[in-house]
Structures are given as structure tokens and as C-alpha cells.
C-alpha atoms as a PDB file:
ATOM      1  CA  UNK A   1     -18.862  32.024  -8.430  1.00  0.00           C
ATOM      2  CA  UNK A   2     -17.052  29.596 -10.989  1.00  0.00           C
ATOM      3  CA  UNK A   3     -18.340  29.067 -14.412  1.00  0.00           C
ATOM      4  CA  UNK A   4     -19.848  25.832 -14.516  1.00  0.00           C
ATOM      5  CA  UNK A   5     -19.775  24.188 -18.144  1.00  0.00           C
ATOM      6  CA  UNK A   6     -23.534  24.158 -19.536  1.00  0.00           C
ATOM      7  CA  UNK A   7     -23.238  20.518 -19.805  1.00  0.00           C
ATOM      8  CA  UNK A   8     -22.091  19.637 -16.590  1.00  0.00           C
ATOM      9  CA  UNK A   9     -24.940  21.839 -15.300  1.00  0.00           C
ATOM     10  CA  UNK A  10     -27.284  20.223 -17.757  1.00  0.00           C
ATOM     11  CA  UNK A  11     -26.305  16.618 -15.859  1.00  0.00           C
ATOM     12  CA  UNK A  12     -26.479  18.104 -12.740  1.00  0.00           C
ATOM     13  CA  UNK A  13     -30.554  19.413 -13.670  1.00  0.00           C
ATOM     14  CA  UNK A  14     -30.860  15.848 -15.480  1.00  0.00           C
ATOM     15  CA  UNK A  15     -30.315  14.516 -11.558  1.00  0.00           C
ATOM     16  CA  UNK A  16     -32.466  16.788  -9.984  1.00  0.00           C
ATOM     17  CA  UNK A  17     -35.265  16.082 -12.301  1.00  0.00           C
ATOM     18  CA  UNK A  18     -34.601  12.528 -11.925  1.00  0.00           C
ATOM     19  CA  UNK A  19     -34.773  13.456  -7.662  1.00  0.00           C
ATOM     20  CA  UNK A  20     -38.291  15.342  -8.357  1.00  0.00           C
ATOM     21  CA  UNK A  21     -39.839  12.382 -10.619  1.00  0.00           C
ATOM     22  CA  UNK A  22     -38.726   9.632  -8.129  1.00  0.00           C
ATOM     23  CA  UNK A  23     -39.981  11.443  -5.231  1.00  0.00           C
ATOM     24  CA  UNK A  24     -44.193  11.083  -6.288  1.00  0.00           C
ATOM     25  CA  UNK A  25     -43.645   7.199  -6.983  1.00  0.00           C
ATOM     26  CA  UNK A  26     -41.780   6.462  -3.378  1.00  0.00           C
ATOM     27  CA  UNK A  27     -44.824   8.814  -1.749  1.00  0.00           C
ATOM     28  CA  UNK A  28     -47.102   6.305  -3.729  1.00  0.00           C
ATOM     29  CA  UNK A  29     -45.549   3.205  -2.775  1.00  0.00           C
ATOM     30  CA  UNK A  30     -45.164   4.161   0.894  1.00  0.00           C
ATOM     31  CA  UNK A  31     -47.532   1.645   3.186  1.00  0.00           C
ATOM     32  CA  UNK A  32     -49.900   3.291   5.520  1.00  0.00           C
ATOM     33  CA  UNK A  33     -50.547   2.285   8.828  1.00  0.00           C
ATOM     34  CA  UNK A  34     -54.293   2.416   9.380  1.00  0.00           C
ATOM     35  CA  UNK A  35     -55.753   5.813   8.261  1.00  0.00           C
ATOM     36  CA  UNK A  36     -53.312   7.542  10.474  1.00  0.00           C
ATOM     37  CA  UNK A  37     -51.299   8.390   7.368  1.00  0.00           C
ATOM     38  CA  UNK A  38     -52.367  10.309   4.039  1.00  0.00           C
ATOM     39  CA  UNK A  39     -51.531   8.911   1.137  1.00  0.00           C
ATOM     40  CA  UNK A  40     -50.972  10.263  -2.679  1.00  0.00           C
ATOM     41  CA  UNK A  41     -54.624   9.048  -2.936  1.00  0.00           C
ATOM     42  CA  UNK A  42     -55.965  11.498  -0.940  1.00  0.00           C
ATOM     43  CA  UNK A  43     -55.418  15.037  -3.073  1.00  0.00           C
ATOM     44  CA  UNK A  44     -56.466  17.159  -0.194  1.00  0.00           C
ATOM     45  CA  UNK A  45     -53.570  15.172   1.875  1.00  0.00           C
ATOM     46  CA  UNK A  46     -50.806  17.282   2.169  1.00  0.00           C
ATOM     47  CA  UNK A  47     -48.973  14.422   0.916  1.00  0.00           C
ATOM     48  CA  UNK A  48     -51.671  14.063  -2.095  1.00  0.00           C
ATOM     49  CA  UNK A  49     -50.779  17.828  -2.611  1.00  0.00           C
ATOM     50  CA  UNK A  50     -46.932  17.195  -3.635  1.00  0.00           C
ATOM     51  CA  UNK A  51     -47.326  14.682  -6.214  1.00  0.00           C
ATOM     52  CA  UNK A  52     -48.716  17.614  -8.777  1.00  0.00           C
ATOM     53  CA  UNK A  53     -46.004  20.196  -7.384  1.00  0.00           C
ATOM     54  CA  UNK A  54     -43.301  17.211  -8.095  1.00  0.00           C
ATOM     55  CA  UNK A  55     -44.012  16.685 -11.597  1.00  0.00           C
ATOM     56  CA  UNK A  56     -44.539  19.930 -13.123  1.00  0.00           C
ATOM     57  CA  UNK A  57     -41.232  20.919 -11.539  1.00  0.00           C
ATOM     58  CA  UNK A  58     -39.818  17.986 -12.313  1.00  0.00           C
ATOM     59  CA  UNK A  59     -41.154  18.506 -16.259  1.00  0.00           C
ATOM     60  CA  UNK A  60     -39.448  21.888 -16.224  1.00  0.00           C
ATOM     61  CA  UNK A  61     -36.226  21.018 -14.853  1.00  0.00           C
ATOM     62  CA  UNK A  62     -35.914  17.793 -17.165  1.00  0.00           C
ATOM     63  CA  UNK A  63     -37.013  19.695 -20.523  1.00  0.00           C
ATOM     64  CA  UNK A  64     -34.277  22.487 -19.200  1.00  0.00           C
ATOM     65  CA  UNK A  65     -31.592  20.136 -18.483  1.00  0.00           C
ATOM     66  CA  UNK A  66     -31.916  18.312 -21.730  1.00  0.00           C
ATOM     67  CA  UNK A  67     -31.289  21.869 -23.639  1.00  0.00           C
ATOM     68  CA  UNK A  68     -28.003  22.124 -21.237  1.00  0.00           C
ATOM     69  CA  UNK A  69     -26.997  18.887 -22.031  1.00  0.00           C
ATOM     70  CA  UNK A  70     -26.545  19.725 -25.716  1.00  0.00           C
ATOM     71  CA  UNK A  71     -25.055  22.785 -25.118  1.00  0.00           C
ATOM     72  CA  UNK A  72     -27.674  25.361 -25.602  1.00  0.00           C
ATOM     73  CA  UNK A  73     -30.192  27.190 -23.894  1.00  0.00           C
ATOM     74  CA  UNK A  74     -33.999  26.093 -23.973  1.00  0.00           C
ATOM     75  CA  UNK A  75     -35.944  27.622 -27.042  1.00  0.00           C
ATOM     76  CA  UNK A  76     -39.040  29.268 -25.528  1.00  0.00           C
ATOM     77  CA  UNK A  77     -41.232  26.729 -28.233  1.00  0.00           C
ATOM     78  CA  UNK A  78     -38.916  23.466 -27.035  1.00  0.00           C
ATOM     79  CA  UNK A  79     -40.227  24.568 -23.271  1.00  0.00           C
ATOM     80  CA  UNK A  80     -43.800  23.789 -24.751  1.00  0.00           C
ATOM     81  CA  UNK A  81     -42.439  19.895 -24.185  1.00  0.00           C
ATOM     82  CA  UNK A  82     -42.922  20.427 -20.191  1.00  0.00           C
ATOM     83  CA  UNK A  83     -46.524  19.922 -20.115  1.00  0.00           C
ATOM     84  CA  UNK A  84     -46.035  16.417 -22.832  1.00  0.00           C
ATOM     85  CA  UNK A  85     -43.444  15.173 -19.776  1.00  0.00           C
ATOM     86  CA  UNK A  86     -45.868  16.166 -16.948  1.00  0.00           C
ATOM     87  CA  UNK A  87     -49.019  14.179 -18.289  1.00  0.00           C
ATOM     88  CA  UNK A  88     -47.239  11.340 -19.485  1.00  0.00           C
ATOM     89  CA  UNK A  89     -45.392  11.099 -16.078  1.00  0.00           C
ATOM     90  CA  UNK A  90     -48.718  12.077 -13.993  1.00  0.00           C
ATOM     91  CA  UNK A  91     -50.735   8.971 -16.152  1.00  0.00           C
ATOM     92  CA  UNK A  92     -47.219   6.896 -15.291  1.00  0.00           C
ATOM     93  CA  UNK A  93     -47.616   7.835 -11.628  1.00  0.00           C
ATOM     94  CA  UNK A  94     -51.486   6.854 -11.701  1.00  0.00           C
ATOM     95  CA  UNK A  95     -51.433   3.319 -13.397  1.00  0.00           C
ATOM     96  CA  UNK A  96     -51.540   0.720 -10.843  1.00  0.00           C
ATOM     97  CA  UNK A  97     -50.350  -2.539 -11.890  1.00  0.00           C
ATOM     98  CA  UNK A  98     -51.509  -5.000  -9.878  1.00  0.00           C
ATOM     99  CA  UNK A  99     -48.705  -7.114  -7.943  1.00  0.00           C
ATOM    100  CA  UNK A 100     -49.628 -10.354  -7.774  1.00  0.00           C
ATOM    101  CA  UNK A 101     -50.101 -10.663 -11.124  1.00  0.00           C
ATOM    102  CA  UNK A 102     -47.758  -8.969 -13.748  1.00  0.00           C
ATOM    103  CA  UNK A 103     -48.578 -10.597 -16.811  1.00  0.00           C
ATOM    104  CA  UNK A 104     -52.217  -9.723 -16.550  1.00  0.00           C
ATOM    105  CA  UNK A 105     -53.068  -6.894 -18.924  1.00  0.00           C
ATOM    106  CA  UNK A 106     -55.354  -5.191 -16.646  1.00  0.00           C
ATOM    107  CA  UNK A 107     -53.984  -1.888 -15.660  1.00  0.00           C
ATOM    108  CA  UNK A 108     -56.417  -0.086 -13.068  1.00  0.00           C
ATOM    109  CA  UNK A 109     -55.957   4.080 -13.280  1.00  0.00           C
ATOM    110  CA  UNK A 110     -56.102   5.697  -9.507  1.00  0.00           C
ATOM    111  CA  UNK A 111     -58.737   8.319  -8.995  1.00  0.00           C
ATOM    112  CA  UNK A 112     -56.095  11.204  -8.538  1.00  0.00           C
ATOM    113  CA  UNK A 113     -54.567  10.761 -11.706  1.00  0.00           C
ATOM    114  CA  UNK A 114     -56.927  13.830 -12.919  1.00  0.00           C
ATOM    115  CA  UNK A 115     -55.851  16.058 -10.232  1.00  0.00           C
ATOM    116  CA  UNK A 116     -52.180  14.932 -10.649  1.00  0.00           C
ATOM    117  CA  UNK A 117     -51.973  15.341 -14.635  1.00  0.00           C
ATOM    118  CA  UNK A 118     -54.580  18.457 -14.425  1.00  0.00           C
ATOM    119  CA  UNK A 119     -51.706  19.950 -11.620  1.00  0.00           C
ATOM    120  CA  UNK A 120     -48.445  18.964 -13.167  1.00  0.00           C
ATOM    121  CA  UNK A 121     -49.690  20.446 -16.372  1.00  0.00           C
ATOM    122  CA  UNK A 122     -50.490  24.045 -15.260  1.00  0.00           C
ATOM    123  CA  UNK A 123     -47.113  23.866 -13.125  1.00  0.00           C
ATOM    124  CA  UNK A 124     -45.219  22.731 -16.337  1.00  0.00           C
ATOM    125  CA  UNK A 125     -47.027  25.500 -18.531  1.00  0.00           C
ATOM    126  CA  UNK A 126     -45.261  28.130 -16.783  1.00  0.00           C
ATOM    127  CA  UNK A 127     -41.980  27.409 -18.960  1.00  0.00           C
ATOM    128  CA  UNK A 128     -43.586  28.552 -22.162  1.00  0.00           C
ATOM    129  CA  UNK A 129     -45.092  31.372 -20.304  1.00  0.00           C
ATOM    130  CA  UNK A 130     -41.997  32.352 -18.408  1.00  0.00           C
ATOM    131  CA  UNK A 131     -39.855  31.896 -21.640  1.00  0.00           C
ATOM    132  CA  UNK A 132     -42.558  33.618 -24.129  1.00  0.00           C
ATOM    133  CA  UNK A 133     -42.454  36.228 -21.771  1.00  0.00           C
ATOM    134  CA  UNK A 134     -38.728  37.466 -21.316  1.00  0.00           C
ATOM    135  CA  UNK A 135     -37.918  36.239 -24.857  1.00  0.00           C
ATOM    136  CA  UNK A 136     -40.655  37.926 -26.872  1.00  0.00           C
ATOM    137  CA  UNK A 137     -42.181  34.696 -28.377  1.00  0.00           C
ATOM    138  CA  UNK A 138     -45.690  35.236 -28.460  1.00  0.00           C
ATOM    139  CA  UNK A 139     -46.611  31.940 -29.516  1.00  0.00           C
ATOM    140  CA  UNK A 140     -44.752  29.795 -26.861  1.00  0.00           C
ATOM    141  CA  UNK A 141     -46.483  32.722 -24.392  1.00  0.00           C
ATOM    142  CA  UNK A 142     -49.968  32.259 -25.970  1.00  0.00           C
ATOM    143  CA  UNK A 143     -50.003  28.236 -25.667  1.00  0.00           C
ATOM    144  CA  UNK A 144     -48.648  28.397 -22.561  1.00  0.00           C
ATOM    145  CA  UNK A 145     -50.901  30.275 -20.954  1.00  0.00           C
ATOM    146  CA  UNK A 146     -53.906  27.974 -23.564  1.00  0.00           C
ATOM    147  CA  UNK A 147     -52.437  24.828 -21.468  1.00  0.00           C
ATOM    148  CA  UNK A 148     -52.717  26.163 -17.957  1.00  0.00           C
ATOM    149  CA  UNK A 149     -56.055  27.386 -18.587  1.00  0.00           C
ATOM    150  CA  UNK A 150     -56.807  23.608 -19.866  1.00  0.00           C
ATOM    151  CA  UNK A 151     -55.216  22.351 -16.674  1.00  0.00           C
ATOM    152  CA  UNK A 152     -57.256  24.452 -14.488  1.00  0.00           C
ATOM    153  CA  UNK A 153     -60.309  24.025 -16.517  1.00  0.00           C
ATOM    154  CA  UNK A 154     -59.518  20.217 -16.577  1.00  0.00           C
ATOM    155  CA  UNK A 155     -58.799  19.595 -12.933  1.00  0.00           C
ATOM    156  CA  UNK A 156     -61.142  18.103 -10.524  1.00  0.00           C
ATOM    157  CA  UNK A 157     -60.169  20.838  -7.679  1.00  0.00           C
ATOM    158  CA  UNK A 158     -59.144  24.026 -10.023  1.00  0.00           C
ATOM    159  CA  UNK A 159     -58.406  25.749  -7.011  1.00  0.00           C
ATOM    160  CA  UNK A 160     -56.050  23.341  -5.702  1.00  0.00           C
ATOM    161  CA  UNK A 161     -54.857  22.121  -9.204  1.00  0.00           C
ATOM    162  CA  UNK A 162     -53.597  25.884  -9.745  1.00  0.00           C
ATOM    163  CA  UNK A 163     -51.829  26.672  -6.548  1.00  0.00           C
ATOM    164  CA  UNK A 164     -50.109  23.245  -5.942  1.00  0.00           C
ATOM    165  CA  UNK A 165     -49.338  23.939  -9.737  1.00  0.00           C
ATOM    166  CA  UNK A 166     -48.080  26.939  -9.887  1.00  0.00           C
ATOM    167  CA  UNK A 167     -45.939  26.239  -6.469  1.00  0.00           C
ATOM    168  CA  UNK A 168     -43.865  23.481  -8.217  1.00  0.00           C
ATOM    169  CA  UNK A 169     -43.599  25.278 -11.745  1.00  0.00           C
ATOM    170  CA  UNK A 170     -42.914  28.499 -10.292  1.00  0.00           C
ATOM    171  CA  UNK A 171     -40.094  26.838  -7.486  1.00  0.00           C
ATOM    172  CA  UNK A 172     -38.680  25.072 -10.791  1.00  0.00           C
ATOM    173  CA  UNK A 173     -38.475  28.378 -12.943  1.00  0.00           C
ATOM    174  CA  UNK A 174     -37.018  30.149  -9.908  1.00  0.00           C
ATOM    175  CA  UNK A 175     -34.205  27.415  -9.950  1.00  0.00           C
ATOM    176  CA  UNK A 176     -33.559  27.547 -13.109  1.00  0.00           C
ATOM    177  CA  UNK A 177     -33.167  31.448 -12.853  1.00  0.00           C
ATOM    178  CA  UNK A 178     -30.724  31.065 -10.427  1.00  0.00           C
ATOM    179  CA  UNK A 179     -28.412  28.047 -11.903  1.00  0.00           C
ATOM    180  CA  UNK A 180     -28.876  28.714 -15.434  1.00  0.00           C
ATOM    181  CA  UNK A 181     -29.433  32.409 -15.905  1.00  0.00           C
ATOM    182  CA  UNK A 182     -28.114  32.325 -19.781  1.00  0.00           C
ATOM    183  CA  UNK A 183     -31.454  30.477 -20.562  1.00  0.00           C
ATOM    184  CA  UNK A 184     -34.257  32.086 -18.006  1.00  0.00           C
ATOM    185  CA  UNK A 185     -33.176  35.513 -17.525  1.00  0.00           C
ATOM    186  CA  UNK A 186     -34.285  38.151 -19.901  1.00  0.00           C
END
């Protein structure tokens, strides 16, 4: 396999965590037909179930291919920023401003922005905890595994909230530990 340059692969991750953030906002803005279709609303929806998954690995991916970008691999303590990028783009996902009028300062927050945020964050804490791990930083490690706990403590389904969670963050570390291997392998 050729050696790719780390900041071409650092664009290339940029892209594909552009890909997984996009994908949670086109599920949400996807018109239903009756009730024949879930919806992001629903969180026990299968389709409600991949907004969570989306972020966190979008999160990880992003925070990753930032570090790329610049040339160097992601500091197990700069991975804490994956959760900070999952809430703010799980509260992003759940603020509905309404259409008709736009200069109206009333936001209305869905009811699944809990699940989403509470998700996204304990799928984005496994950076720190993946990192802390194979890098022997015991802080990143300890406040990683302090923020899942908070996600699945926080979430309105902790059952749910961890798996779809840890199914995103975990396909997103698995990536990375197959594209960039200089950064996620011990």
C-alpha cells in the first residue's frame, strides 16, 4: 500500500466527517408519508437509532482529521474535544427553526435531542479512552471513561444510548486504526 501524506489523509477524514455529520440532518429533514416511515424523532426507529451512531463517529473522525491536517497525530488529551463536537452538533441537529418564519427568535428543541447528545457523547468518549489506553495517558483514559459514564447516566434510554454509542465510536476508532495507524495503534 502507498504512503499517503498525513495531510492528504487528514482532508480525506475532514470529508468523511463532513459525510457522517450531513447524514443525521438529511435523515431529519426527510418528509414522511403518513406513519409508514420512522423518523429521527422516534429514537427506538431504526432510523432514530443512527443519528447518535452518526455523530459520535462523526466527532471522532473530525477531531482526528484536524490533527492530520496539521501534520501530526492526535494527542490522547486533544481527543477529549470529540465529546465538545458531538453535543454541540447533537443540540445543532435538535434545534428546530421554524420555516415560515426565520426572523422569529423562537427556537423549539426536539424531544430526542437528549438521547442524541446523551449517544453521540458516549460514542465520542471512546477516543480518549482508546487513546489513554494504548498511549499510557491516564488522564485522557480517566475522563474518558468520566464522560461516557455521564452519557449513559444522562441518556433517556441508557441502554440504547450505550450500544448505538458505542457502535458509531467504536466503527470510527476502528477506521481510524486502519487509515491512520501512526495515531491509533499502540
Amino acid at each position: 500500500m502507498a504512503s499517503v501524506s498525513r495531510r492528504a489523509l487528514g482532508v480525506a477524514l475532514l470529508a468523511i466527517a463532513g459525510l457522517l455529520f450531513t447524514q443525521p440532518f438529511v435523515l431529519r429533514s426527510t418528509p414522511t408519508i403518513g406513519d409508514e416511515l420512522p423518523t429521527i424523532a422516534d429514537p427506538g426507529s431504526p432510523v432514530g437509532l443512527l443519528a447518535p451512531a452518526l455523530v459520535a463517529a462523526g466527532a471522532v473522525v473530525l477531531v482526528s482529521g484536524v490533527a492530520a491536517t496539521r501534520g501530526r497525530p492526535l494527542a490522547p488529551r486533544w481527543s477529549l474535544a470529540a465529546p465538545a463536537v458531538s453535543v454541540a452538533v447533537g443540540v445543532a441537529l435538535g434545534v428546530d427553526a421554524p420555516a415560515a418564519v426565520v426572523s422569529d427568535p423562537a427556537l423549539a428543541v426536539s424531544g430526542t435531542t437528549t438521547f442524541v447528545v446523551a449517544g453521540s457523547v458516549v460514542g465520542a468518549s471512546l477516543a480518549p479512552v482508546t487513546l489513554g489506553a494504548t498511549k499510557g495517558d491516564t488522564v485522557a483514559l480517566l475522563a474518558g471513561v468520566v464522560l461516557l459514564l455521564a452519557g449513559v447516566f444522562a441518556a433517556p434510554m441508557p441502554a440504547l444510548a450505550l450500544v448505538v454509542g458505542l457502535g458509531g465510536g467504536g466503527a470510527a476508532v476502528g477506521l481510524l486504526w486502519a487509515l491512520d495507524a501512526e495515531t491509533w495503534r499502540p
